[in-house]
PDB file of N, CA and C in Angstrom:
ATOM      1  N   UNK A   1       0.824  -1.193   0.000  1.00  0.00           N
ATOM      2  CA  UNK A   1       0.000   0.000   0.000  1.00  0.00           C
ATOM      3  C   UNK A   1       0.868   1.256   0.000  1.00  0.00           C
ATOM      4  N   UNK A   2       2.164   1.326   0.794  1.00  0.00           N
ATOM      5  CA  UNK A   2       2.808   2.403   0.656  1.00  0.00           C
ATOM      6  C   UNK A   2       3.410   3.025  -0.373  1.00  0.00           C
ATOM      7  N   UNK A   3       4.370   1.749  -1.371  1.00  0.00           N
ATOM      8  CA  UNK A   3       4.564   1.852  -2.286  1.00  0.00           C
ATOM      9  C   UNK A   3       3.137   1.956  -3.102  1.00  0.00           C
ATOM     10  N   UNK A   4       2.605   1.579  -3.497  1.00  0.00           N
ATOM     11  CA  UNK A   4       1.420   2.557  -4.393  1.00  0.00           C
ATOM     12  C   UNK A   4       1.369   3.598  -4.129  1.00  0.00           C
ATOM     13  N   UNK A   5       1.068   4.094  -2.663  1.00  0.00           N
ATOM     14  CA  UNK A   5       0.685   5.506  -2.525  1.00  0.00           C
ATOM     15  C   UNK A   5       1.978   6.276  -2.872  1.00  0.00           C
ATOM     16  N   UNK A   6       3.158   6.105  -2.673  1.00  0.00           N
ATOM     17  CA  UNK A   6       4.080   7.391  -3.185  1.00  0.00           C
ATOM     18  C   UNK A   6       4.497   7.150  -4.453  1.00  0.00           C
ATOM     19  N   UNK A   7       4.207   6.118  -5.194  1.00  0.00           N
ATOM     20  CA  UNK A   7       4.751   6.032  -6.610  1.00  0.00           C
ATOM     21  C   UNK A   7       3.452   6.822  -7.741  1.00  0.00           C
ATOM     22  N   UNK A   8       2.053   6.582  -7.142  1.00  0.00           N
ATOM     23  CA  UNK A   8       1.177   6.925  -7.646  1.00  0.00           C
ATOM     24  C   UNK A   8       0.065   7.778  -6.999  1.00  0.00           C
ATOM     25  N   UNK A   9       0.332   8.539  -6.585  1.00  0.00           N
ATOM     26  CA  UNK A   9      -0.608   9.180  -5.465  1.00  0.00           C
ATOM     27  C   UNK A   9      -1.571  10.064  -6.034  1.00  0.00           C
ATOM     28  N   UNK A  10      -1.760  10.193  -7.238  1.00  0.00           N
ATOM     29  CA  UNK A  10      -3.008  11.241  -7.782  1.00  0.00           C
ATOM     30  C   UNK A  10      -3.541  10.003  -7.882  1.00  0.00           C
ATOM     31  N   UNK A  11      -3.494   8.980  -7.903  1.00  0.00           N
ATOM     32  CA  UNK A  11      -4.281   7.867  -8.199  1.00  0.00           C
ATOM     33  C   UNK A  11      -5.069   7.554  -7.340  1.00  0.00           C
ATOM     34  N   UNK A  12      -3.841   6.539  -6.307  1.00  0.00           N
ATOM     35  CA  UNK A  12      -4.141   6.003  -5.226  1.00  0.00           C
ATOM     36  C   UNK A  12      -4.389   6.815  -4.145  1.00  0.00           C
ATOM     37  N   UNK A  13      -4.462   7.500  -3.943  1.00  0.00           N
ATOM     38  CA  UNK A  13      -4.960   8.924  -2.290  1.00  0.00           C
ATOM     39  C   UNK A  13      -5.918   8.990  -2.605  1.00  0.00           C
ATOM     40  N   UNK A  14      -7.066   9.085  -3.169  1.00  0.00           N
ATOM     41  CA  UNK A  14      -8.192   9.472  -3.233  1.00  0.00           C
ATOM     42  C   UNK A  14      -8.806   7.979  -3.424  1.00  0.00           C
ATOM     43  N   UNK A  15      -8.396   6.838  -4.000  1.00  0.00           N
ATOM     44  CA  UNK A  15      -8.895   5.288  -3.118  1.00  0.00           C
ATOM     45  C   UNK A  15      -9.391   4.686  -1.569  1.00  0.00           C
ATOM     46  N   UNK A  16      -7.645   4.853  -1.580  1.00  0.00           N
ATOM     47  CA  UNK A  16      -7.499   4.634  -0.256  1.00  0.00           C
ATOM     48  C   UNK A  16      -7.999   5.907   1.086  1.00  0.00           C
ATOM     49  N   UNK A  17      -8.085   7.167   0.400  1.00  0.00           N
ATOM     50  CA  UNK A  17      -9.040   7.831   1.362  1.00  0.00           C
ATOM     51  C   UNK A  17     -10.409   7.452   1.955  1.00  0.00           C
ATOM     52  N   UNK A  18     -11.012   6.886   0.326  1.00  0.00           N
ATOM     53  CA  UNK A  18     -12.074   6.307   0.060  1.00  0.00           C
ATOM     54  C   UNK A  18     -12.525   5.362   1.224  1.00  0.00           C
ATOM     55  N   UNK A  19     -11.679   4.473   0.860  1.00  0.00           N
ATOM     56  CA  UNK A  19     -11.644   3.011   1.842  1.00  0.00           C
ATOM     57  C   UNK A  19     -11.900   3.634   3.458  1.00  0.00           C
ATOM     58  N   UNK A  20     -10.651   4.519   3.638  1.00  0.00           N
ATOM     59  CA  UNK A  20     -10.235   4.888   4.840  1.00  0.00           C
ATOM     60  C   UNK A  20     -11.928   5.510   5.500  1.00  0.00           C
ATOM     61  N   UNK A  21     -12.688   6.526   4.610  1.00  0.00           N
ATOM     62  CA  UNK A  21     -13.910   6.955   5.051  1.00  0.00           C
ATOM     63  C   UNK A  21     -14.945   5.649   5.190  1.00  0.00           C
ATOM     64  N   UNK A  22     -15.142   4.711   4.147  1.00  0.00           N
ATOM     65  CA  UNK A  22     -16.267   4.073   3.657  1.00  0.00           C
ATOM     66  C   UNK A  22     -15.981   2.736   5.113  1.00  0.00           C
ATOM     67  N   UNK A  23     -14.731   2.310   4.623  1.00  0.00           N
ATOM     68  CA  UNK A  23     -14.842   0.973   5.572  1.00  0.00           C
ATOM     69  C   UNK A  23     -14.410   1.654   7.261  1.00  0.00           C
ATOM     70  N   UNK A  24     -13.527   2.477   7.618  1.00  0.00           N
ATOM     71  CA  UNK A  24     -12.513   2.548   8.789  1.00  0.00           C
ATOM     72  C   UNK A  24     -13.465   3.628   9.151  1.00  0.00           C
ATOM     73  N   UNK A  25     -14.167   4.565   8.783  1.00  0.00           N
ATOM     74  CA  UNK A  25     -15.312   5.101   9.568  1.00  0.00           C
ATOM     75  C   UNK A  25     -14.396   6.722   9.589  1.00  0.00           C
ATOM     76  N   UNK A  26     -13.383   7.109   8.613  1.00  0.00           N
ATOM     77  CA  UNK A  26     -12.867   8.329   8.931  1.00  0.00           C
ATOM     78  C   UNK A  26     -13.788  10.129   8.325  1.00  0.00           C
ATOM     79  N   UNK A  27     -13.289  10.562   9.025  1.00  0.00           N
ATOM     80  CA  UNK A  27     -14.076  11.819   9.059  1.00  0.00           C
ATOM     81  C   UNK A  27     -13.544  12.665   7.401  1.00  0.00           C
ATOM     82  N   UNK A  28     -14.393  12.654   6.492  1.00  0.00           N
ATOM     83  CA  UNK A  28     -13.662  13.110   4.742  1.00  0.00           C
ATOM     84  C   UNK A  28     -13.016  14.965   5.174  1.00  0.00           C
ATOM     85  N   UNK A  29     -13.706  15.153   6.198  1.00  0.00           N
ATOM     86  CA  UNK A  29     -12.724  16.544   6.616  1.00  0.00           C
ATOM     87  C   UNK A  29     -11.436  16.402   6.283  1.00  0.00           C
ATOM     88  N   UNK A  30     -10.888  15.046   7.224  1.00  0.00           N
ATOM     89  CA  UNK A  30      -9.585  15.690   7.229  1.00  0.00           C
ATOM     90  C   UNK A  30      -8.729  15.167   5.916  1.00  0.00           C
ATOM     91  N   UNK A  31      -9.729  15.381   4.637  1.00  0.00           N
ATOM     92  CA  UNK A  31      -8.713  15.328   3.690  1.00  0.00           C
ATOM     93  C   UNK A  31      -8.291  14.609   2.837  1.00  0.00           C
ATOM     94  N   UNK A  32      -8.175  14.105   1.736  1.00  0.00           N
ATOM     95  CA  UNK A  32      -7.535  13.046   1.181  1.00  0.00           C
ATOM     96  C   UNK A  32      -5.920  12.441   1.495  1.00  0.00           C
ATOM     97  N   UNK A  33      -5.028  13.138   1.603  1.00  0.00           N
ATOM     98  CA  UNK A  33      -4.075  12.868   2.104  1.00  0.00           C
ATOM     99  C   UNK A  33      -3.705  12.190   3.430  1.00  0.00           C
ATOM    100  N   UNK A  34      -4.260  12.885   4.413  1.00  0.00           N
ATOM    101  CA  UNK A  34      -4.700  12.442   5.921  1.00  0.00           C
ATOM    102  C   UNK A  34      -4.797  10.899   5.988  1.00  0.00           C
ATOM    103  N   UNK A  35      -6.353  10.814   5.047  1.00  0.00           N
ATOM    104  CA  UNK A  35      -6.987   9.777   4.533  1.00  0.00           C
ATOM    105  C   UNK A  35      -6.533   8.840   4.603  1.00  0.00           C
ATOM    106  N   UNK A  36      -5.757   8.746   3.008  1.00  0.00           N
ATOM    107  CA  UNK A  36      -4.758   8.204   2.615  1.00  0.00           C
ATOM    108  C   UNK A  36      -3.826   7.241   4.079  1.00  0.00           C
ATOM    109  N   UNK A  37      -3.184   8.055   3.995  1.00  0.00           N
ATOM    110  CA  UNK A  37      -2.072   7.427   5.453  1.00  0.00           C
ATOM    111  C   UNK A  37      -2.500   6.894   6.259  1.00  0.00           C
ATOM    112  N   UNK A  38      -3.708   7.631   7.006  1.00  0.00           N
ATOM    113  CA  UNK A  38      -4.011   6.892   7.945  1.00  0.00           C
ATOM    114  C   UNK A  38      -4.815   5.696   7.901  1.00  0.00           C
ATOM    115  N   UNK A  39      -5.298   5.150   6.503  1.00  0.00           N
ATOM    116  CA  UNK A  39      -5.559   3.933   5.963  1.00  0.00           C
ATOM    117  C   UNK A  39      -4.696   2.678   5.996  1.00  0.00           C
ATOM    118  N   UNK A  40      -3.264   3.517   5.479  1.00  0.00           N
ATOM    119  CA  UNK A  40      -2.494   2.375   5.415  1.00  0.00           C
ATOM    120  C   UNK A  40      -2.189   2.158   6.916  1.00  0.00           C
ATOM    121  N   UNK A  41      -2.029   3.315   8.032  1.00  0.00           N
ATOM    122  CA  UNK A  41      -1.789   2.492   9.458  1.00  0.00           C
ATOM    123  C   UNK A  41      -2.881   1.733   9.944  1.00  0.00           C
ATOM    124  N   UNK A  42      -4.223   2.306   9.787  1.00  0.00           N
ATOM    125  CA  UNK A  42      -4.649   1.125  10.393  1.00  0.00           C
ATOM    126  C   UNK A  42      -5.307  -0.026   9.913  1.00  0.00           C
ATOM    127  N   UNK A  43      -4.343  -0.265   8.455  1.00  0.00           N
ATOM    128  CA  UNK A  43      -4.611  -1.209   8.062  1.00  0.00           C
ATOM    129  C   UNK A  43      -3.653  -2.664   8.792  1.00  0.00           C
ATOM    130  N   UNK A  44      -2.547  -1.422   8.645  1.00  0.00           N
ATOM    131  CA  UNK A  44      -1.228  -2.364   8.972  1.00  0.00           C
ATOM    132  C   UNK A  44      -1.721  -2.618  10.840  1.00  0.00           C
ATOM    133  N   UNK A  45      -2.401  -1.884  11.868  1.00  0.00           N
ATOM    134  CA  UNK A  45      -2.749  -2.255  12.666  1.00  0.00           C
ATOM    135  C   UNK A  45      -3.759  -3.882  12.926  1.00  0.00           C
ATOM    136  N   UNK A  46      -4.870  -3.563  12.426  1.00  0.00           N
ATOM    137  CA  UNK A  46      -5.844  -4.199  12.151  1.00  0.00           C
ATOM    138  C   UNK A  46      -4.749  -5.875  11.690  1.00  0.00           C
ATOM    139  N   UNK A  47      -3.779  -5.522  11.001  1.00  0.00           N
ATOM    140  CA  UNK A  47      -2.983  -7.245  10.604  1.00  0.00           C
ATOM    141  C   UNK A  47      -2.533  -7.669  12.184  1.00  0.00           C
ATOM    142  N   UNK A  48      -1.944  -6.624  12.959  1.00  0.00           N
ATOM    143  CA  UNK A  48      -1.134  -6.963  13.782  1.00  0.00           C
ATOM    144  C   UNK A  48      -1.547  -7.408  14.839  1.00  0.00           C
ATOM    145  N   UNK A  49      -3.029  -7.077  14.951  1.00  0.00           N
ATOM    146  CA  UNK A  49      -3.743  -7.258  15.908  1.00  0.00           C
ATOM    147  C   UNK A  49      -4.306  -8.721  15.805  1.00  0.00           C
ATOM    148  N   UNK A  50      -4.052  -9.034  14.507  1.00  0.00           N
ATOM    149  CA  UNK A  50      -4.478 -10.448  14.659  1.00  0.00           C
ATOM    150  C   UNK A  50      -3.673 -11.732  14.446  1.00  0.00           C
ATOM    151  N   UNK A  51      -2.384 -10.883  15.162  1.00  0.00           N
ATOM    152  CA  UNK A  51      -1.137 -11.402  15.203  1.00  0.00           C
ATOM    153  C   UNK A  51      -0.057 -12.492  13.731  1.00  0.00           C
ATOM    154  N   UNK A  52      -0.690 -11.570  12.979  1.00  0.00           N
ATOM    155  CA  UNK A  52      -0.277 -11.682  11.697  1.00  0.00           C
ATOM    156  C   UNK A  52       0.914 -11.368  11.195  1.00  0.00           C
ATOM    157  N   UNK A  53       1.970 -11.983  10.879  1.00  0.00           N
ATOM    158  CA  UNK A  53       3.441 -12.005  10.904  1.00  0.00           C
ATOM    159  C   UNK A  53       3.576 -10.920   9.492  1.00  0.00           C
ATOM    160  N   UNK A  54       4.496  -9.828  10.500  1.00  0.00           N
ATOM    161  CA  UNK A  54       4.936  -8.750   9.719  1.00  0.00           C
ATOM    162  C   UNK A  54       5.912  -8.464   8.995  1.00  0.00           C
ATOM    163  N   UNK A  55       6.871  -9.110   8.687  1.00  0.00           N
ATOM    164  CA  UNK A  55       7.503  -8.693   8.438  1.00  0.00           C
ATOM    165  C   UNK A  55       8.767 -10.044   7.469  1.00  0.00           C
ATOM    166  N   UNK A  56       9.357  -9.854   6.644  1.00  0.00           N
ATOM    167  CA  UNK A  56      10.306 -11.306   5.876  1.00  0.00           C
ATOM    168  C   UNK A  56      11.172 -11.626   6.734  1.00  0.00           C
ATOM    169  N   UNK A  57      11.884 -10.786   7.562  1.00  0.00           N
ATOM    170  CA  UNK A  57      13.051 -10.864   8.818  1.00  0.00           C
ATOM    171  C   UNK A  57      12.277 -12.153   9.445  1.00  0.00           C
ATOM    172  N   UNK A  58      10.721 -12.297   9.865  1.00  0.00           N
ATOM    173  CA  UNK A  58      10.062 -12.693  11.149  1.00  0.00           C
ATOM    174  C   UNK A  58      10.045 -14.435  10.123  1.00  0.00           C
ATOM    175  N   UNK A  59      10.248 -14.651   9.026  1.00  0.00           N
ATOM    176  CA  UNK A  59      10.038 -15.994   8.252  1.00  0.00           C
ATOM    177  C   UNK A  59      11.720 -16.142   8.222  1.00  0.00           C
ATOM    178  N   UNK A  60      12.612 -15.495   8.351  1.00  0.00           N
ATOM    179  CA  UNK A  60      14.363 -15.880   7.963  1.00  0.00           C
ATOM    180  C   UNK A  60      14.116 -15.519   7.061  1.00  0.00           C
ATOM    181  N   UNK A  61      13.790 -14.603   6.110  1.00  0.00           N
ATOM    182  CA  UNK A  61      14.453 -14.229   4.858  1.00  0.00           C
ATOM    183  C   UNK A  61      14.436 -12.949   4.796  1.00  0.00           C
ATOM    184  N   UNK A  62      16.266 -12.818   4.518  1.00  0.00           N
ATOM    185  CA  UNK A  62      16.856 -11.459   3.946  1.00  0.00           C
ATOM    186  C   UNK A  62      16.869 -11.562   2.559  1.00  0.00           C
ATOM    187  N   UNK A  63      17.918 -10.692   2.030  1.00  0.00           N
ATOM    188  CA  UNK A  63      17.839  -9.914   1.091  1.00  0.00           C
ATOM    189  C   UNK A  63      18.501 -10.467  -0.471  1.00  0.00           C
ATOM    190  N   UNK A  64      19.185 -11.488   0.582  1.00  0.00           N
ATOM    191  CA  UNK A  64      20.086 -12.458  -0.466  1.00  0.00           C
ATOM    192  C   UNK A  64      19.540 -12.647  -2.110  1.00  0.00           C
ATOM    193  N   UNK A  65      18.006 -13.256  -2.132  1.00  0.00           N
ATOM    194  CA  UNK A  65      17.846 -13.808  -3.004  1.00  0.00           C
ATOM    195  C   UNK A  65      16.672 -12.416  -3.408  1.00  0.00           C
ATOM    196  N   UNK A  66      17.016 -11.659  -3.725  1.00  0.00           N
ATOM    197  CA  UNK A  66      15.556 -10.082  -3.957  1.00  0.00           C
ATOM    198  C   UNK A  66      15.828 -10.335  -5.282  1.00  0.00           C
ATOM    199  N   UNK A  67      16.859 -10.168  -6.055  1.00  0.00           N
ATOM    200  CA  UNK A  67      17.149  -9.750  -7.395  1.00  0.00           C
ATOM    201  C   UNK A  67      16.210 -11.063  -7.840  1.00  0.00           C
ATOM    202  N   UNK A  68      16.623 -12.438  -7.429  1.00  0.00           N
ATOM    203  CA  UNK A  68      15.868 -13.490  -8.219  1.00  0.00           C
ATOM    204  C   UNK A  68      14.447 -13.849  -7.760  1.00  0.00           C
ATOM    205  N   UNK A  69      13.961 -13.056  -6.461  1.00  0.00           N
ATOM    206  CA  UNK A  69      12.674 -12.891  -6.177  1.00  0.00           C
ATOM    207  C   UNK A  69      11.618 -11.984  -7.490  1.00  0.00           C
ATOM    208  N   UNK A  70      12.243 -10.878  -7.709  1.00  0.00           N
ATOM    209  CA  UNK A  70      11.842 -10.088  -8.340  1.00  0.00           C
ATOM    210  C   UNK A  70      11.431 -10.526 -10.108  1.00  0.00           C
ATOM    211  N   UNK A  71      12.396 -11.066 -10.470  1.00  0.00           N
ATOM    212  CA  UNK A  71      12.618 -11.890 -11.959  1.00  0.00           C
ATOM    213  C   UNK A  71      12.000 -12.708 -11.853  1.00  0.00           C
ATOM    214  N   UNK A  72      11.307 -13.703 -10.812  1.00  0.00           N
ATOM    215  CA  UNK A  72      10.084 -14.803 -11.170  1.00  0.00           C
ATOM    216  C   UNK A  72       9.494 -14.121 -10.522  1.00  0.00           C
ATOM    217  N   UNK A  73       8.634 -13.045  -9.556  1.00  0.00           N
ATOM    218  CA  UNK A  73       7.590 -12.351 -10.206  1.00  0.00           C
ATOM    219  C   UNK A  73       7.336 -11.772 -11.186  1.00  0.00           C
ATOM    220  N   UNK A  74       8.225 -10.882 -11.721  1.00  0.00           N
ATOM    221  CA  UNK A  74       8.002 -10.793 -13.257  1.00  0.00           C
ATOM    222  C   UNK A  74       7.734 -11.686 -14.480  1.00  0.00           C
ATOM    223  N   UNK A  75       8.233 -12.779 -14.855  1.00  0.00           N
ATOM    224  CA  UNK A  75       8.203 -13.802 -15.607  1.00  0.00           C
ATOM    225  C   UNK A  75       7.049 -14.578 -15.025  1.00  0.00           C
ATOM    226  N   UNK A  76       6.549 -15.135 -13.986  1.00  0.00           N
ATOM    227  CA  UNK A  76       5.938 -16.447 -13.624  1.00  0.00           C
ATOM    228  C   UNK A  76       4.655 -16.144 -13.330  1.00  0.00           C
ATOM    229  N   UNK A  77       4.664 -15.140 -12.933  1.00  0.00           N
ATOM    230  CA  UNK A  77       3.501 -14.543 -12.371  1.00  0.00           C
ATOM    231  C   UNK A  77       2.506 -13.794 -13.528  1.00  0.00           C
ATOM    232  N   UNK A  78       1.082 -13.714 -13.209  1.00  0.00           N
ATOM    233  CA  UNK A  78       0.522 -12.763 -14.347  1.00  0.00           C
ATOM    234  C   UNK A  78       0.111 -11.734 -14.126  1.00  0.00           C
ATOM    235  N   UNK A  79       0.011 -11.331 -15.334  1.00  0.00           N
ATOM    236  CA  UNK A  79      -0.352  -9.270 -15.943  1.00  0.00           C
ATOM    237  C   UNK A  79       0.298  -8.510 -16.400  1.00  0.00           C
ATOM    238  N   UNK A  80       0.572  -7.869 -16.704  1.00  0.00           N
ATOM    239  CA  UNK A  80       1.052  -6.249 -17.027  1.00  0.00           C
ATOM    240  C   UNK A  80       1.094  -5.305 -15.808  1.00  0.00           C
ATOM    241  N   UNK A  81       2.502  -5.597 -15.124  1.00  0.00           N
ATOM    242  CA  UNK A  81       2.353  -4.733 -14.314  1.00  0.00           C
ATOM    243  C   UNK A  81       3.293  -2.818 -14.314  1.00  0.00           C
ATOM    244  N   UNK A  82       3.113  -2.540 -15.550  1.00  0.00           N
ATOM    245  CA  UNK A  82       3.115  -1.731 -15.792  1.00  0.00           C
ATOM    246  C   UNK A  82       1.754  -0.790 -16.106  1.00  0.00           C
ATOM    247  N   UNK A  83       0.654  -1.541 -15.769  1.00  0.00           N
ATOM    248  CA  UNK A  83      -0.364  -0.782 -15.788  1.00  0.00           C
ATOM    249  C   UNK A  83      -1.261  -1.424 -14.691  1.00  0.00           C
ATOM    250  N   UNK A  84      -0.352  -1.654 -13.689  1.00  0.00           N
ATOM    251  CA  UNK A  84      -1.388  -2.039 -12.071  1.00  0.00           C
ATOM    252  C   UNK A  84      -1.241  -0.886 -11.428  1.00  0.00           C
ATOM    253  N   UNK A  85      -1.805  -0.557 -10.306  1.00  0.00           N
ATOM    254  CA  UNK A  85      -2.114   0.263  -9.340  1.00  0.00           C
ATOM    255  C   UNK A  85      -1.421   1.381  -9.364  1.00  0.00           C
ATOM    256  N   UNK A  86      -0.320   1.080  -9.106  1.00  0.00           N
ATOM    257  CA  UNK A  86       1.027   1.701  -9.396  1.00  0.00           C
ATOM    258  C   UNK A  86       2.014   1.205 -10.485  1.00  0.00           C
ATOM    259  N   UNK A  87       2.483   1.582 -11.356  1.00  0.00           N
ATOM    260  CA  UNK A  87       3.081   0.506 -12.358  1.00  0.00           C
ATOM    261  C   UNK A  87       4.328   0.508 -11.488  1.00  0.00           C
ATOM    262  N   UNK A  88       4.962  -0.865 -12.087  1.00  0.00           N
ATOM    263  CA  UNK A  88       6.103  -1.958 -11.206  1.00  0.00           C
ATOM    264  C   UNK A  88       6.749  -2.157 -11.577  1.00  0.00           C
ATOM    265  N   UNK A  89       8.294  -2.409 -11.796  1.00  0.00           N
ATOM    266  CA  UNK A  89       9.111  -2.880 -12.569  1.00  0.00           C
ATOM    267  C   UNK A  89       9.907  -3.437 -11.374  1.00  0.00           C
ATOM    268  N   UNK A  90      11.341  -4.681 -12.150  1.00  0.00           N
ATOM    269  CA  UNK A  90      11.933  -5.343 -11.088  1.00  0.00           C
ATOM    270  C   UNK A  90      12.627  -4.552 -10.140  1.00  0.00           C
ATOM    271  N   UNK A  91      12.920  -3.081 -10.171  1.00  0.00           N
ATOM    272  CA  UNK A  91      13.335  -2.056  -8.767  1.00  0.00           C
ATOM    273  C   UNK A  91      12.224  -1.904  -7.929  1.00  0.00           C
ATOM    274  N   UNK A  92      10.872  -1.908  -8.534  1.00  0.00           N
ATOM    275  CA  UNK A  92       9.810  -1.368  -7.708  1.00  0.00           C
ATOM    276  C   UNK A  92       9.737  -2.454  -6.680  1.00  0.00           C
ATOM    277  N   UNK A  93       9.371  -4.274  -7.354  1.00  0.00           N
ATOM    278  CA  UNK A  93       9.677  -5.493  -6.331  1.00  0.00           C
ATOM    279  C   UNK A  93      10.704  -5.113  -5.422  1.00  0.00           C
ATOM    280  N   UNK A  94      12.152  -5.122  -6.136  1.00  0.00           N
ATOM    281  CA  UNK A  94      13.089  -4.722  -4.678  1.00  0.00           C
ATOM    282  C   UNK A  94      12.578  -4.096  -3.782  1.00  0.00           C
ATOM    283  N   UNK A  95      12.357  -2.850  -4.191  1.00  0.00           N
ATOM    284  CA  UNK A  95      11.961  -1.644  -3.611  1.00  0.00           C
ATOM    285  C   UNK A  95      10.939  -2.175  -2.117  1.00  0.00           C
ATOM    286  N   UNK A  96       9.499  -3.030  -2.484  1.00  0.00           N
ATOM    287  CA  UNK A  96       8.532  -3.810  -1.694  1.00  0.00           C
ATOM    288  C   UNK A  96       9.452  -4.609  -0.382  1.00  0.00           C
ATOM    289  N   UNK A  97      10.383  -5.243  -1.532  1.00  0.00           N
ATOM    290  CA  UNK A  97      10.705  -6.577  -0.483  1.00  0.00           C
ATOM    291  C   UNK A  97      11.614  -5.889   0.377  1.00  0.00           C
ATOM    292  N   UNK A  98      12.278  -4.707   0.107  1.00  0.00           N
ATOM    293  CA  UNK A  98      13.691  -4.300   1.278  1.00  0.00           C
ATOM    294  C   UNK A  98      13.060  -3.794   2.199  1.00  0.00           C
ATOM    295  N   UNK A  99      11.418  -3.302   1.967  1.00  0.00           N
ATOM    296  CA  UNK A  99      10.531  -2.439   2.856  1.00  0.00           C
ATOM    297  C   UNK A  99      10.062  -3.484   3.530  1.00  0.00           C
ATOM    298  N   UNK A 100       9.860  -4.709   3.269  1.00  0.00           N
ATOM    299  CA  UNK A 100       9.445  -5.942   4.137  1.00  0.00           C
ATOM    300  C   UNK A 100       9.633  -6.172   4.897  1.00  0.00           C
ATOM    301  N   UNK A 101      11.534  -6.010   5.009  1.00  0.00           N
ATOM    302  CA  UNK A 101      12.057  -6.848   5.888  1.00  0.00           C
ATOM    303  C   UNK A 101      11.710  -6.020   7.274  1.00  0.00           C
TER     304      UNK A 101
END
């Protein structure tokens, strides 16, 4: 979610504000931006609370294998992700997985 929101944010901020009002009960005063963010925390709350493992560190996996993580999501996996949410390329994966850990 984060990475979407700063790679694409005329996009995605006014979604995830969305969400943030419709499902999380937030007040559209404070904003789309506000919104925004405070969607993704208490989204990321709402996981933690249900003791939902956060993080790649918490499974043993570093960083070793990102480059060849990234290349079979690209190849193996499906779509065009140059025209998902945020478009993606194999830095943007890095980019996800170093934020994982």
């Amino acid at each position: 979610m984060r990475y979407c929101l700063e790679h694409n944010p005329a996009v995605v901020a006014p979604k995830f504000a969305q969400y943030g009002v419709n499902v999380l009960g937030f007040n559209p005063a404070d904003g789309v931006d506000v919104n925004a963010r405070k969607a993704i925390e208490r989204t990321a709350d709402f996981f933690r609370s249900l003791g939902i493992t956060q993080t790649l560190r918490d499974f043993g996996i570093d960083d070793t294998h990102f480059g060849e993580m990234a290349d079979h999501v690209l190849t193996a996996w499906f779509g065009d992700y140059s025209k998902s949410f945020a478009p993606i390329d194999r830095a943007g994966i890095i980019e996800i997985l170093t934020a994982s850990l």
